[in-house]
N, C-alpha and C. Protein backbone atom coordinates (compact mmCIF):
# COMPACT_ATOMS: atom_id res chain seq x y z
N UNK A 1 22.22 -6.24 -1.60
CA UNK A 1 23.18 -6.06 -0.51
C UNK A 1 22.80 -4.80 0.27
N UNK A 2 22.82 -4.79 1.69
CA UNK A 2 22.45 -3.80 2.43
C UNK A 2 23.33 -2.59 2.52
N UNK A 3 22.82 -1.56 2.38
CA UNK A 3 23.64 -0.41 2.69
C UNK A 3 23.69 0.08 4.05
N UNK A 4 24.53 0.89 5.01
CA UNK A 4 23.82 0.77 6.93
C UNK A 4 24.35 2.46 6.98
N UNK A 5 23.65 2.61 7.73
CA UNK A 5 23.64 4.09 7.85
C UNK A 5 25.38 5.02 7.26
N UNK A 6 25.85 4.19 7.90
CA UNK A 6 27.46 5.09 7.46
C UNK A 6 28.03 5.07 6.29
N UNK A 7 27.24 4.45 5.09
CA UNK A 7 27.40 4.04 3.87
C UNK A 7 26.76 5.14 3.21
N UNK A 8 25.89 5.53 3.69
CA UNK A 8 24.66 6.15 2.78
C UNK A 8 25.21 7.51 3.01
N UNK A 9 25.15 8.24 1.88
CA UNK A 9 25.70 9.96 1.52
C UNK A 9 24.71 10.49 1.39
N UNK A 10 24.53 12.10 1.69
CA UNK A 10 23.37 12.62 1.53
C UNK A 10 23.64 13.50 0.12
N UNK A 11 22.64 13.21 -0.50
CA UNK A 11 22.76 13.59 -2.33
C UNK A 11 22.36 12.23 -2.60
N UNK A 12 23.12 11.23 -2.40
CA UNK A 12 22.63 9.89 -2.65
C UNK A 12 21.51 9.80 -3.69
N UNK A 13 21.48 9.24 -4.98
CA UNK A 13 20.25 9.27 -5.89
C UNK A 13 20.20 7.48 -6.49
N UNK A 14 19.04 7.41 -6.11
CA UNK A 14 18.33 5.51 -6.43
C UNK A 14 17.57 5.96 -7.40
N UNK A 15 17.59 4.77 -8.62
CA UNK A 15 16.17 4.73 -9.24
C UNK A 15 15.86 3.29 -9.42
N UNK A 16 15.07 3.22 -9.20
CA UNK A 16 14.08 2.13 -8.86
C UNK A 16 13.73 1.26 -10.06
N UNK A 17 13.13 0.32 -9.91
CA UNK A 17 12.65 -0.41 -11.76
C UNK A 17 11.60 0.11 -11.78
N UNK A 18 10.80 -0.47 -13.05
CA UNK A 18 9.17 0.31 -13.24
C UNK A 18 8.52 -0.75 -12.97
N UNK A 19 7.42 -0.35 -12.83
CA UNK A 19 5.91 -1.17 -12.24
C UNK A 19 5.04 -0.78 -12.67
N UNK A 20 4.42 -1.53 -13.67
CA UNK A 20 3.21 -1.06 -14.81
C UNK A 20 1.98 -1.44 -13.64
N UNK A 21 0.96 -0.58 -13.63
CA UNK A 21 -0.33 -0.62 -12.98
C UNK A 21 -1.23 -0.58 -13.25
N UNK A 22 -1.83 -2.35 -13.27
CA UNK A 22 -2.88 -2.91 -13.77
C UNK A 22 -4.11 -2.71 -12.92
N UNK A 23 -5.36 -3.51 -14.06
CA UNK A 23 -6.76 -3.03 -13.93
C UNK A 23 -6.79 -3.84 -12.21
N UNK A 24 -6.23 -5.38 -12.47
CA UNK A 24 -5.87 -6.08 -10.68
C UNK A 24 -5.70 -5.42 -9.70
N UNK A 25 -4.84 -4.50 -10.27
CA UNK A 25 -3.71 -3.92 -8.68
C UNK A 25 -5.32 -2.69 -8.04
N UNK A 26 -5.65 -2.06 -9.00
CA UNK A 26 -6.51 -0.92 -8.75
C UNK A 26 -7.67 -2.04 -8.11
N UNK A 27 -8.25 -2.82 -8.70
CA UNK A 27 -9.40 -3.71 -8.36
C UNK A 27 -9.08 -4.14 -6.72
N UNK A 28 -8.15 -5.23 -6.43
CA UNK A 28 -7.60 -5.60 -5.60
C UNK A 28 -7.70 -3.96 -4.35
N UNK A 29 -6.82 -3.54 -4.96
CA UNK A 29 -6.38 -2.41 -3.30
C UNK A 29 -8.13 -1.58 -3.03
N UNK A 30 -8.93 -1.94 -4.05
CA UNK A 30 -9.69 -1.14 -3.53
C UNK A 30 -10.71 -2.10 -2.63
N UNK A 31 -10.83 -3.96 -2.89
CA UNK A 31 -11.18 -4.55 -2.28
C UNK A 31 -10.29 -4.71 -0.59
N UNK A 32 -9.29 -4.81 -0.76
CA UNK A 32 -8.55 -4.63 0.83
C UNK A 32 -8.60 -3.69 1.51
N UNK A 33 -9.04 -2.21 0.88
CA UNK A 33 -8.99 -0.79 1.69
C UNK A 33 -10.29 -0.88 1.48
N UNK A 34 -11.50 -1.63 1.10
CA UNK A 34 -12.95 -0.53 1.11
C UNK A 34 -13.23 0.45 0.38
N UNK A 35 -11.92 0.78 -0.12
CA UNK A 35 -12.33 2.30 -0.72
C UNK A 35 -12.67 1.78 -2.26
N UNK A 36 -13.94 1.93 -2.22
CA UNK A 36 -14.65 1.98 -3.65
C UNK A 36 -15.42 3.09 -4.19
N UNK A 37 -14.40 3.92 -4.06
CA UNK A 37 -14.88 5.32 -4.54
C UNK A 37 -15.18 5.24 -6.17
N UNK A 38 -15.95 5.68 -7.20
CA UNK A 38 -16.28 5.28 -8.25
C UNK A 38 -15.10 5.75 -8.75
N UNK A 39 -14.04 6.68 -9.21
CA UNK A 39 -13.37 7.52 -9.42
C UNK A 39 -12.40 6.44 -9.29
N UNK A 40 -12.13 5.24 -8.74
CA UNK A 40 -11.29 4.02 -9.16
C UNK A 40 -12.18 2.83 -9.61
N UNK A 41 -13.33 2.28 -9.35
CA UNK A 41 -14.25 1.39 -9.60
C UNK A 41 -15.16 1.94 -10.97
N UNK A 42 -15.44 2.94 -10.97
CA UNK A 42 -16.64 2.77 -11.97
C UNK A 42 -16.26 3.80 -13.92
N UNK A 43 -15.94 2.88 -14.54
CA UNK A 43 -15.35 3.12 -15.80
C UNK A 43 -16.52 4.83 -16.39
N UNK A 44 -17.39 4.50 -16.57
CA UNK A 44 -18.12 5.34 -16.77
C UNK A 44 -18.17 7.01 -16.03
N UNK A 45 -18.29 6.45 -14.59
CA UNK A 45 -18.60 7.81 -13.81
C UNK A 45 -17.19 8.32 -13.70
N UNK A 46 -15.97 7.75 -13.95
CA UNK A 46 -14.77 8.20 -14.12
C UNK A 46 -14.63 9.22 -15.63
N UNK A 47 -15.66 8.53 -15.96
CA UNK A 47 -15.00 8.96 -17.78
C UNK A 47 -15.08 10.95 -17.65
N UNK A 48 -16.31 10.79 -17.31
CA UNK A 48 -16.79 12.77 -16.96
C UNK A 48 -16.20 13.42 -15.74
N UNK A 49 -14.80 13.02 -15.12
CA UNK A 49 -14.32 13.10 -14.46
C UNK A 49 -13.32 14.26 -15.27
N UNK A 50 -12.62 15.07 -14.45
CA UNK A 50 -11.42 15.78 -15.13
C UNK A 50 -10.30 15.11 -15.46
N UNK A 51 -10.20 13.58 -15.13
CA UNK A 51 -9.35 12.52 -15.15
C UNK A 51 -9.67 12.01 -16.63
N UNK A 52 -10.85 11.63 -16.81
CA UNK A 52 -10.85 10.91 -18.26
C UNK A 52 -11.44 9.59 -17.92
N UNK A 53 -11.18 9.25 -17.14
CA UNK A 53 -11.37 7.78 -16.74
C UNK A 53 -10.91 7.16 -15.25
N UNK A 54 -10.46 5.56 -15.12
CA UNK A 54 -10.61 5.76 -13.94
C UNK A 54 -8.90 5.97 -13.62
N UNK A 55 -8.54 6.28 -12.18
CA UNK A 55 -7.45 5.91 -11.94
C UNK A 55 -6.94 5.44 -10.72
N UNK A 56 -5.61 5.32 -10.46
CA UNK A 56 -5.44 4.36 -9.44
C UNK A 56 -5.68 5.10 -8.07
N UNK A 57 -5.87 4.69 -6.39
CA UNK A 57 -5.66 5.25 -5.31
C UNK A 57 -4.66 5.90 -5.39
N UNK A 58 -4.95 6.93 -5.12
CA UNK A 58 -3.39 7.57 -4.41
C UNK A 58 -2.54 6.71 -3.66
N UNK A 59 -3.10 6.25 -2.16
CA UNK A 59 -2.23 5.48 -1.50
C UNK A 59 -1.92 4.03 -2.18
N UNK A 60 -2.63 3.73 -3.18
CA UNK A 60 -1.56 2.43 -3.70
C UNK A 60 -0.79 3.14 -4.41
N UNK A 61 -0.39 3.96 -5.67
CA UNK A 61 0.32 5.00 -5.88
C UNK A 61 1.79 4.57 -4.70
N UNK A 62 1.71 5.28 -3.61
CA UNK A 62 2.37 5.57 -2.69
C UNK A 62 2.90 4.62 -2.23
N UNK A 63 2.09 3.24 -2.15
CA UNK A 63 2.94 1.85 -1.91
C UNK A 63 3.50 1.11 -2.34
N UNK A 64 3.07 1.72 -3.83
CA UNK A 64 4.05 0.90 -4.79
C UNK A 64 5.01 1.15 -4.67
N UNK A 65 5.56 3.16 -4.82
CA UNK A 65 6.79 3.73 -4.68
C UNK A 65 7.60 3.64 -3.81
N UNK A 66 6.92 3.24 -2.65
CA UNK A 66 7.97 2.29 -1.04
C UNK A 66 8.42 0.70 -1.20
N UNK A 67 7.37 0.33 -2.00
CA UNK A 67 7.72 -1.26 -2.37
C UNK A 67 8.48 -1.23 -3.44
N UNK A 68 8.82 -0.26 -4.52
CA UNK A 68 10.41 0.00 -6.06
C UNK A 68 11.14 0.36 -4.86
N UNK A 69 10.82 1.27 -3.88
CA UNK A 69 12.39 1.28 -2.82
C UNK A 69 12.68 0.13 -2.66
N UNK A 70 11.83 -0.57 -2.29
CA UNK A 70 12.61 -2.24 -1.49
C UNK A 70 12.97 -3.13 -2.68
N UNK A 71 12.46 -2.91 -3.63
CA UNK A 71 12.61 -3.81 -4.32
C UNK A 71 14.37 -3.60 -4.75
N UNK A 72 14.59 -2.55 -4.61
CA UNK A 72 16.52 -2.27 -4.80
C UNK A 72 17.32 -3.10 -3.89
N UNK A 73 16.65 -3.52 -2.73
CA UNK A 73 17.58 -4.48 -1.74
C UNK A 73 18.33 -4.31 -1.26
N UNK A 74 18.54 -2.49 -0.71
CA UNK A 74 19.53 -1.79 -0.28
C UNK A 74 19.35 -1.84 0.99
N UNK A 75 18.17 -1.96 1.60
CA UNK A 75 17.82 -1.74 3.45
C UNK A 75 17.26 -3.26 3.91
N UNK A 76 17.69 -4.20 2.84
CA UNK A 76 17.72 -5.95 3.51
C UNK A 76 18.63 -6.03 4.45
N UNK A 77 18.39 -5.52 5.75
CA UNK A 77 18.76 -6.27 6.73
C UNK A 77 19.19 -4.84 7.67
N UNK A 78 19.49 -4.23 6.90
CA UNK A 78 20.07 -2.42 7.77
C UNK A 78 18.60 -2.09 8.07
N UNK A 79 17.85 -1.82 7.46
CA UNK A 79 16.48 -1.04 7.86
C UNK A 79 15.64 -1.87 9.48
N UNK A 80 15.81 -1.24 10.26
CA UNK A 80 15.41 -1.74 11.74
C UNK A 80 13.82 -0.58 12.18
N UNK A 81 13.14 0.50 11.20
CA UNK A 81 11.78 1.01 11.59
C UNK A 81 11.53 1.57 11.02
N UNK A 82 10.13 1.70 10.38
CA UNK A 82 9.85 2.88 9.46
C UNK A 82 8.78 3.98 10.40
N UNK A 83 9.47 5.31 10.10
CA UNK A 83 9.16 5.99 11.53
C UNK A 83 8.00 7.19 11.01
N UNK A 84 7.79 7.23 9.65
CA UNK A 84 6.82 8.04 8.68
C UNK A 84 7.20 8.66 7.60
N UNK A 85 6.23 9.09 7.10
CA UNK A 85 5.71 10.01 5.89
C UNK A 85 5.49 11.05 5.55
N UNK A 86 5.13 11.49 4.73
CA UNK A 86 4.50 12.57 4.30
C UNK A 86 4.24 12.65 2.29
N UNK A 87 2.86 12.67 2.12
CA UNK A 87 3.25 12.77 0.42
C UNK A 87 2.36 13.42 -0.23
N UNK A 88 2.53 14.10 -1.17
CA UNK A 88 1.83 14.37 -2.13
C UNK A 88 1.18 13.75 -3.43
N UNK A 89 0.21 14.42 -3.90
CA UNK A 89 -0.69 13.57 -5.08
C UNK A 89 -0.65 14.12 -5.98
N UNK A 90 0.42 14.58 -6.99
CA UNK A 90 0.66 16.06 -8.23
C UNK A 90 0.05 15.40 -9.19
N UNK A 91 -0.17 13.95 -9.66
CA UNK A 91 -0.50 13.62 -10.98
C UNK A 91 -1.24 12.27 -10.45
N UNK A 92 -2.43 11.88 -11.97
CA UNK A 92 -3.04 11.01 -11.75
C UNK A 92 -1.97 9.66 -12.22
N UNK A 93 -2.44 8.66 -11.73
CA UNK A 93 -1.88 7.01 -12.45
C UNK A 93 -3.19 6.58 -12.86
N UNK A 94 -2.86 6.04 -13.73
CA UNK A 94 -4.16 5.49 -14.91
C UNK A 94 -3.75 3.78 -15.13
N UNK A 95 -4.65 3.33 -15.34
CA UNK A 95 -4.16 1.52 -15.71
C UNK A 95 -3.70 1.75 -16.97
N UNK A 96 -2.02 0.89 -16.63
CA UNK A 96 -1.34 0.74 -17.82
C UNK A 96 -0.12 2.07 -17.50
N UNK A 97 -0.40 2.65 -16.99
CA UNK A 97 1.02 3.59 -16.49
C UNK A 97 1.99 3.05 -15.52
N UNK A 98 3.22 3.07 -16.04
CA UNK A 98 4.64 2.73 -15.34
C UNK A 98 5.24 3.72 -15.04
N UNK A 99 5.40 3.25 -13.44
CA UNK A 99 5.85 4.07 -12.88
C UNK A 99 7.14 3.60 -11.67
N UNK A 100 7.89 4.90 -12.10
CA UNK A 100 9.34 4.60 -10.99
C UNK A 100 9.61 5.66 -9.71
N UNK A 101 10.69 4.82 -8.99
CA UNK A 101 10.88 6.02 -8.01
C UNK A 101 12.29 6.45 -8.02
N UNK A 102 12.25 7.48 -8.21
CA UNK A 102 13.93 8.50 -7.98
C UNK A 102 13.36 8.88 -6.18
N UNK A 103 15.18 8.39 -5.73
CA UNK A 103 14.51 8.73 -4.53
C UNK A 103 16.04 9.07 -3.76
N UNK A 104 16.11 10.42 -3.58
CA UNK A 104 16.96 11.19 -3.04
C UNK A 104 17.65 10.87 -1.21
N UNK A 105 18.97 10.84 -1.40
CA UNK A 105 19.21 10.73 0.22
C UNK A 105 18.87 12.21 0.83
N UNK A 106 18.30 12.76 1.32
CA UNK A 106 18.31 13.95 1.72
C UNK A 106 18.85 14.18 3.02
N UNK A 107 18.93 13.88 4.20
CA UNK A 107 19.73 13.70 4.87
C UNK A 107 20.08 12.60 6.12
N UNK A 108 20.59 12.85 6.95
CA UNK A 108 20.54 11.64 7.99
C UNK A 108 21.26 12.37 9.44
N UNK A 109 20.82 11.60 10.76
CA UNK A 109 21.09 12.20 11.89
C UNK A 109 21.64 10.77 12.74
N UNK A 110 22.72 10.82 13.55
CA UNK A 110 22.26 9.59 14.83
C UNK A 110 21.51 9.58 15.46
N UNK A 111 20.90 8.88 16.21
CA UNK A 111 19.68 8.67 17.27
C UNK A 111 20.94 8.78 18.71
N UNK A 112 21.03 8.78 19.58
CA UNK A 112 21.44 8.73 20.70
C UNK A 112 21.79 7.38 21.16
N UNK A 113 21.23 6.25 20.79
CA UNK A 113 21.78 4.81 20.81
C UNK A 113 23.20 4.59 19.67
N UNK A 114 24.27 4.13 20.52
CA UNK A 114 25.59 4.15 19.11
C UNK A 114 24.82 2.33 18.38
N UNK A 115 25.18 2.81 17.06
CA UNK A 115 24.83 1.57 16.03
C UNK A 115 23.53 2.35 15.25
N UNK A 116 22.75 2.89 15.32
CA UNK A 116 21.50 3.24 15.18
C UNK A 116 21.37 4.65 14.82
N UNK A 117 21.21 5.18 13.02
CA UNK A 117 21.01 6.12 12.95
C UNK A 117 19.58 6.17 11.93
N UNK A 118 19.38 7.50 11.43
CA UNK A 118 17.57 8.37 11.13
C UNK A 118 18.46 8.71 9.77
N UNK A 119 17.64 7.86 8.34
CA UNK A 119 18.19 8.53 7.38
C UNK A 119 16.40 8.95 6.87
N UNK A 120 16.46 9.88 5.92
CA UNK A 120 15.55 10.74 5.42
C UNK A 120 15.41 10.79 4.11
N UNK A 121 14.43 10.18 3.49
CA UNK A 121 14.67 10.24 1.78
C UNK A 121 13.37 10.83 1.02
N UNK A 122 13.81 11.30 -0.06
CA UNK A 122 12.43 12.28 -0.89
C UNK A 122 12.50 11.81 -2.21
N UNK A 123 11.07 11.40 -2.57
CA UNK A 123 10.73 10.07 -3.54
C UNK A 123 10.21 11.16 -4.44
N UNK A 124 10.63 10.74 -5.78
CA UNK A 124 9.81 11.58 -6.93
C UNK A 124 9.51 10.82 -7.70
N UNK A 125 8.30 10.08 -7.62
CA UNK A 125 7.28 9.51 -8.59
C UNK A 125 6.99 9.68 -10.02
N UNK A 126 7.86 8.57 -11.01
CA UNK A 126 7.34 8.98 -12.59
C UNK A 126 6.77 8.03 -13.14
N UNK A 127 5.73 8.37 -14.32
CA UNK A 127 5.00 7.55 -15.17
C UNK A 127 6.38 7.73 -16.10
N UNK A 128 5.73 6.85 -17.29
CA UNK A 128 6.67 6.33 -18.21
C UNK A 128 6.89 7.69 -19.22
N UNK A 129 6.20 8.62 -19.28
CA UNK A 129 6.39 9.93 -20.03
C UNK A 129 7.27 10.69 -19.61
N UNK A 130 7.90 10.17 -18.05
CA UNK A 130 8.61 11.46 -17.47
C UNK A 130 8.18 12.10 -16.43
N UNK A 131 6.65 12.54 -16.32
CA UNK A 131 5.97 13.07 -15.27
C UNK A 131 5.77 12.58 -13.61
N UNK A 132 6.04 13.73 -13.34
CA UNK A 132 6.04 13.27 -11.80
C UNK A 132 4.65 13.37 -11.55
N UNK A 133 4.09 12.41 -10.91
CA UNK A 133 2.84 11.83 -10.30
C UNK A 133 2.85 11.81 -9.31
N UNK A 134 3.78 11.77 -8.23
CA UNK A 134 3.69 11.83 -6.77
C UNK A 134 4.84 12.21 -6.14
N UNK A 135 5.49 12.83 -4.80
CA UNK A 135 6.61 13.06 -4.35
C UNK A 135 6.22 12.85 -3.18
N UNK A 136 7.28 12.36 -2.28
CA UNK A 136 6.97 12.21 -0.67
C UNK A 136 8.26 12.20 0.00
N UNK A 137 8.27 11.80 1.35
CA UNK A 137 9.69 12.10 2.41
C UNK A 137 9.20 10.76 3.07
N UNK A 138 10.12 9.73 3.43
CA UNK A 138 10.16 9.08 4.31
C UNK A 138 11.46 8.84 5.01
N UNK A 139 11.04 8.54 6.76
CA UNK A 139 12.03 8.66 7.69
C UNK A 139 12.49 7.19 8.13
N UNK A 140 13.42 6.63 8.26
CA UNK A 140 13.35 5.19 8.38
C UNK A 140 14.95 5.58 9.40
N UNK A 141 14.87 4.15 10.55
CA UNK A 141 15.76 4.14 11.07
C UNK A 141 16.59 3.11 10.84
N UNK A 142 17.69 3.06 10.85
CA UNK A 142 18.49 2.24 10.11
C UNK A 142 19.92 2.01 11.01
N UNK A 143 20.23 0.65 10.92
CA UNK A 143 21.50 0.36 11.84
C UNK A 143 22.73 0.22 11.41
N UNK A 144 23.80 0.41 12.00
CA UNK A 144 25.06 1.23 11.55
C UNK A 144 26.08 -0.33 11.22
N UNK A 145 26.78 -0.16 10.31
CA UNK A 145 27.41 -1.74 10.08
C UNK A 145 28.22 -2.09 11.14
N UNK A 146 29.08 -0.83 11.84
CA UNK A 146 29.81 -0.88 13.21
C UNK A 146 28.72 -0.53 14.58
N UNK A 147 28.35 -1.42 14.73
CA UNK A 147 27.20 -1.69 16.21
C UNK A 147 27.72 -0.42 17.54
N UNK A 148 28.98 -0.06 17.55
CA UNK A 148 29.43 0.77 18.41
C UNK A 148 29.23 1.95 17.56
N UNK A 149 29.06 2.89 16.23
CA UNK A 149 29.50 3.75 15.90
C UNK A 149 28.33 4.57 16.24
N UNK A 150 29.32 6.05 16.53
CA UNK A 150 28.57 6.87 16.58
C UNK A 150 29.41 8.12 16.00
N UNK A 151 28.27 9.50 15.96
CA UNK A 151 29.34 10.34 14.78
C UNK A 151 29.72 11.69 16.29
């Protein structure tokens, strides 16, 4: 069920389900992005790595944790643009690590159109130990359940 801008509180805290990340997902994203950096492709030249072995892209990392947002089904049908980003890379993901997103309302503004407001959220990325592996901010614009409201 959708949540629309005038619903959503800032403090607001989601957590997401987990999403274990297989040898596929790493294989796969690195065939659709090109990026076949050995450091996700090559078991070996990973191993003498400060990593241990190989691990996943960062930016799949990062898409997964936007795709556990959606997967909550809170911005089915309210979410009208995704307007950017910003993220960090604090920890590796390794195949076979599950990982969730806690993901904070941090705040929200109207846009100048009434119906239509800018909410702001900050994602903290965990493997199944607890550890945060990634954190980021995304800005998404989102429409108001009352089409006239404005604050």
């Amino acid at each position: 069920m959708a949540i629309f801008y005038e619903e959503f509180k800032v403090g607001d805290v989601f957590v997401s389900p987990g999403r274990t990340i297989t040898e596929g997902d790493i294989t796969q994203f690195a065939a659709y992005t090109a990026d076949n950096n050995p450091l996700h492709t090559n078991e070996e030249f990973a191993k003498q790595t400060v990593f241990g072995g190989r691990i996943a892209h960062g930016m799949l990392g990062a898409s997964m944790a936007i795709g556990l947002w959606c997967r909550l089904g809170l911005m089915d049908g309210s979410a009208l643009a995704f307007l950017g980003t910003s993220w960090e890379f604090v920890g590796a993901i390794k195949v076979g690590d599950t990982i969730t997103s806690h993901i904070t309302m941090a705040n929200k503004r109207m846009t100048k159109k009434p119906g239509v407001g800018i909410i702001f959220l900050e994602f903290d990325v965990k493997n199944q130990k607890g550890e945060t592996v990634q954190t980021g901010t995304m800005k998404l614009m989102t429409a108001c359940k009352d089409p006239n409201y404005t604050e």
